[in-house]
N, C-alpha and C. Protein backbone atom coordinates (compact mmCIF):
# COMPACT_ATOMS: atom_id res chain seq x y z
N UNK A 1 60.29 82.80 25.99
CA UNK A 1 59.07 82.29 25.38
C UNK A 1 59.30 82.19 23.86
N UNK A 2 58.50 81.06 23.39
CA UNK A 2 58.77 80.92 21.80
C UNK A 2 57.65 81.82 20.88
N UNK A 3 58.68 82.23 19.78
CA UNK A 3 57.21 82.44 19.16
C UNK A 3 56.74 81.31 17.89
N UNK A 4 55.58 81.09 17.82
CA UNK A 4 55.10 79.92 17.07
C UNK A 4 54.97 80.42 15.66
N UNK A 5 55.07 80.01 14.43
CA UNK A 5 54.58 80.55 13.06
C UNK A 5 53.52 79.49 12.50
N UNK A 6 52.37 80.11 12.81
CA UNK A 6 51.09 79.17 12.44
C UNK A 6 51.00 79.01 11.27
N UNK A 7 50.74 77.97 10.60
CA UNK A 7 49.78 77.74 9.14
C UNK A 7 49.02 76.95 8.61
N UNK A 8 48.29 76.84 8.12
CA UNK A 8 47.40 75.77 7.79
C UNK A 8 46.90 74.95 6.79
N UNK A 9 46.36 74.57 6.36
CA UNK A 9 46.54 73.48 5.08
C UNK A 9 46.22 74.48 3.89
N UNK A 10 47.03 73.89 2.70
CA UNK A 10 46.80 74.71 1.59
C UNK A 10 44.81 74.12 0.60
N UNK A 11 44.53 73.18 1.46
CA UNK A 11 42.79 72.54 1.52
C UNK A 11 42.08 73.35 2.11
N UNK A 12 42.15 74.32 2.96
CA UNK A 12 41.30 75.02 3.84
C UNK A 12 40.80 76.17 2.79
N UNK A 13 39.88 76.52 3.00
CA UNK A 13 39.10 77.47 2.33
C UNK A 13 39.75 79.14 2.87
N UNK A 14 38.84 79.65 2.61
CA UNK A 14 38.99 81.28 3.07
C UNK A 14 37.95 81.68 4.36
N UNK A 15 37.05 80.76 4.54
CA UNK A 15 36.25 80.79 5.43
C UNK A 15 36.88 80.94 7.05
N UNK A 16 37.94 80.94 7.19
CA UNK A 16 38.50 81.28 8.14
C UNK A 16 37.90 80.29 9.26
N UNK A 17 37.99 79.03 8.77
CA UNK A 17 37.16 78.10 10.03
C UNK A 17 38.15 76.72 9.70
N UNK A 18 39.88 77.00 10.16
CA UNK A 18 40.61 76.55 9.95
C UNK A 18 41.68 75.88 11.45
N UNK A 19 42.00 74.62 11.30
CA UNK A 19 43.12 73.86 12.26
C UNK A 19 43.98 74.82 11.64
N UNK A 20 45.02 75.14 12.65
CA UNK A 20 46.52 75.85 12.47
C UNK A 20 47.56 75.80 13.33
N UNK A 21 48.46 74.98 12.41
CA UNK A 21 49.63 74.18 13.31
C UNK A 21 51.08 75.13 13.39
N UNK A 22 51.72 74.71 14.48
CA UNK A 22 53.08 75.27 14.24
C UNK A 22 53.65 74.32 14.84
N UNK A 23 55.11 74.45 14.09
CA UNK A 23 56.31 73.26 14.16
C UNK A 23 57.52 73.68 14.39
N UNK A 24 57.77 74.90 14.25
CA UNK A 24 58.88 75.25 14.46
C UNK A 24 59.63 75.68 15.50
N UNK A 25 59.21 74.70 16.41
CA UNK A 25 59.71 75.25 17.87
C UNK A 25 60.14 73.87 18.11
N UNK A 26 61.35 73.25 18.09
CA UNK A 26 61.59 71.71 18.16
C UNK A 26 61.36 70.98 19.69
N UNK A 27 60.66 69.77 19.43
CA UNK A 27 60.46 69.13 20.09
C UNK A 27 58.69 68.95 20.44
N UNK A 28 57.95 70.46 19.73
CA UNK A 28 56.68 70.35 20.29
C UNK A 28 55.67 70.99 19.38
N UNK A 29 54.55 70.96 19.19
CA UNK A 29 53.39 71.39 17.89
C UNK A 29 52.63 72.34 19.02
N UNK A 30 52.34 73.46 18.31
CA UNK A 30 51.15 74.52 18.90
C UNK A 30 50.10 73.92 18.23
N UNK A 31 48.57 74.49 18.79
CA UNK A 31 47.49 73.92 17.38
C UNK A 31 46.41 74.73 17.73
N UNK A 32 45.94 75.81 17.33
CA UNK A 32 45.07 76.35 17.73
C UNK A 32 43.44 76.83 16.04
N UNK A 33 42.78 77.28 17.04
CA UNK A 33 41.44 77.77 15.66
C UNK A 33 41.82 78.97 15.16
N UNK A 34 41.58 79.11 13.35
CA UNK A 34 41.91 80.47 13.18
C UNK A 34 41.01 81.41 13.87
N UNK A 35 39.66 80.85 13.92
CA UNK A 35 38.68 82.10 14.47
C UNK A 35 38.82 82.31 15.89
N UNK A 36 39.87 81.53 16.42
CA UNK A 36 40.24 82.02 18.01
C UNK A 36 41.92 82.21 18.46
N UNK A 37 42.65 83.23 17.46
CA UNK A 37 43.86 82.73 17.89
C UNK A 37 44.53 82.88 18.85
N UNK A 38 43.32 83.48 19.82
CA UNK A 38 44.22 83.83 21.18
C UNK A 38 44.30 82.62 22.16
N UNK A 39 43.84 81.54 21.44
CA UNK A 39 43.63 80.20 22.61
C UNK A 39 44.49 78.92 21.48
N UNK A 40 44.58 78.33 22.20
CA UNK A 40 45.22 76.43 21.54
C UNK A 40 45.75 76.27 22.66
N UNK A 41 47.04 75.47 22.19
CA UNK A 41 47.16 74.05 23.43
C UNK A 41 48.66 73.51 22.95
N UNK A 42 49.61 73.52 22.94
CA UNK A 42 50.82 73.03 23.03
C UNK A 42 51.10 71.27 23.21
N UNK A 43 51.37 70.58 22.92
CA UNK A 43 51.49 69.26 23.06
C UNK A 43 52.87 68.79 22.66
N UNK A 44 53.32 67.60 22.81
CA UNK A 44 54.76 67.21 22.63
C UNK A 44 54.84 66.23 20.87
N UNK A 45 55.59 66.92 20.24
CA UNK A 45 56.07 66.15 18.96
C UNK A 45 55.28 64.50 18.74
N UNK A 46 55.63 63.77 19.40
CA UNK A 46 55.22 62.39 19.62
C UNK A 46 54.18 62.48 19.69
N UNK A 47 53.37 62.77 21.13
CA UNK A 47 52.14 63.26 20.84
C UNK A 47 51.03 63.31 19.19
N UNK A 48 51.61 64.30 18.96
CA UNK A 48 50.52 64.67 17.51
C UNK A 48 51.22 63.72 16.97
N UNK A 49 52.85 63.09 16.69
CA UNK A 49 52.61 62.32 15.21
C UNK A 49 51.66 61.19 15.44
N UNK A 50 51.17 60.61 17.29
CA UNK A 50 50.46 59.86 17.37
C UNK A 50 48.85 59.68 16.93
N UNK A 51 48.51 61.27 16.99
CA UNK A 51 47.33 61.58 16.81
C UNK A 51 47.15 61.36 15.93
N UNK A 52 48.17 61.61 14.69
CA UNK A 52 47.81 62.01 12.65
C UNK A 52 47.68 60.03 12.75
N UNK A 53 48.65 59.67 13.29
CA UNK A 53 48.60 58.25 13.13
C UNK A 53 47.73 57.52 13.32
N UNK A 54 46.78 58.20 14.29
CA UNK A 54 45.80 57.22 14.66
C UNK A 54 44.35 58.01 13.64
N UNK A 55 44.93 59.27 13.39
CA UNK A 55 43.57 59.87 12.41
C UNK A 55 43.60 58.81 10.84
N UNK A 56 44.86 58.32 10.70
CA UNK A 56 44.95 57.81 9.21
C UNK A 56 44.64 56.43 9.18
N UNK A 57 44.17 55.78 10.66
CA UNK A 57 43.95 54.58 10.51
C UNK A 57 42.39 54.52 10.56
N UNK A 58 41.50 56.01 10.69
CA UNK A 58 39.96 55.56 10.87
C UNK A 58 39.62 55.39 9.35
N UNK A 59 38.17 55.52 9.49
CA UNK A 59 37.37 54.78 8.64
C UNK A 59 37.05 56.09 7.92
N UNK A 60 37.04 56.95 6.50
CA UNK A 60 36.11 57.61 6.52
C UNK A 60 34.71 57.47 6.29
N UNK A 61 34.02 58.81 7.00
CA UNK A 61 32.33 58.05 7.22
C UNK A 61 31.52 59.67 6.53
């Protein structure tokens, strides 16, 4: 089993109500809540760069 090294944007506050990614396990992104770190979700590399890709094409509102 891997172990993941979470972190999160140097934008996030202290409020502890933070996305937290890990990358260092090649081939795949962990992503879980700081206020829950016993839960997230594993997904494949491609995957998320698809996601950021499709986050940078919305609108902000």
């Amino acid at each position: 089993m891997h172990r993941f090294h979470f972190r999160k944007s140097s934008f996030s506050s202290g409020s502890g109500e933070c996305v937290e990614v890990a990358t260092n396990v090649a081939g795949v992104v962990a992503v879980r809540d700081s206020k829950r770190p016993d839960t997230g979700f594993v997904t494949t590399a491609g995957a998320w760069a698809d996601f950021l890709a499709h986050l940078g094409k919305r609108p902000v509102t």
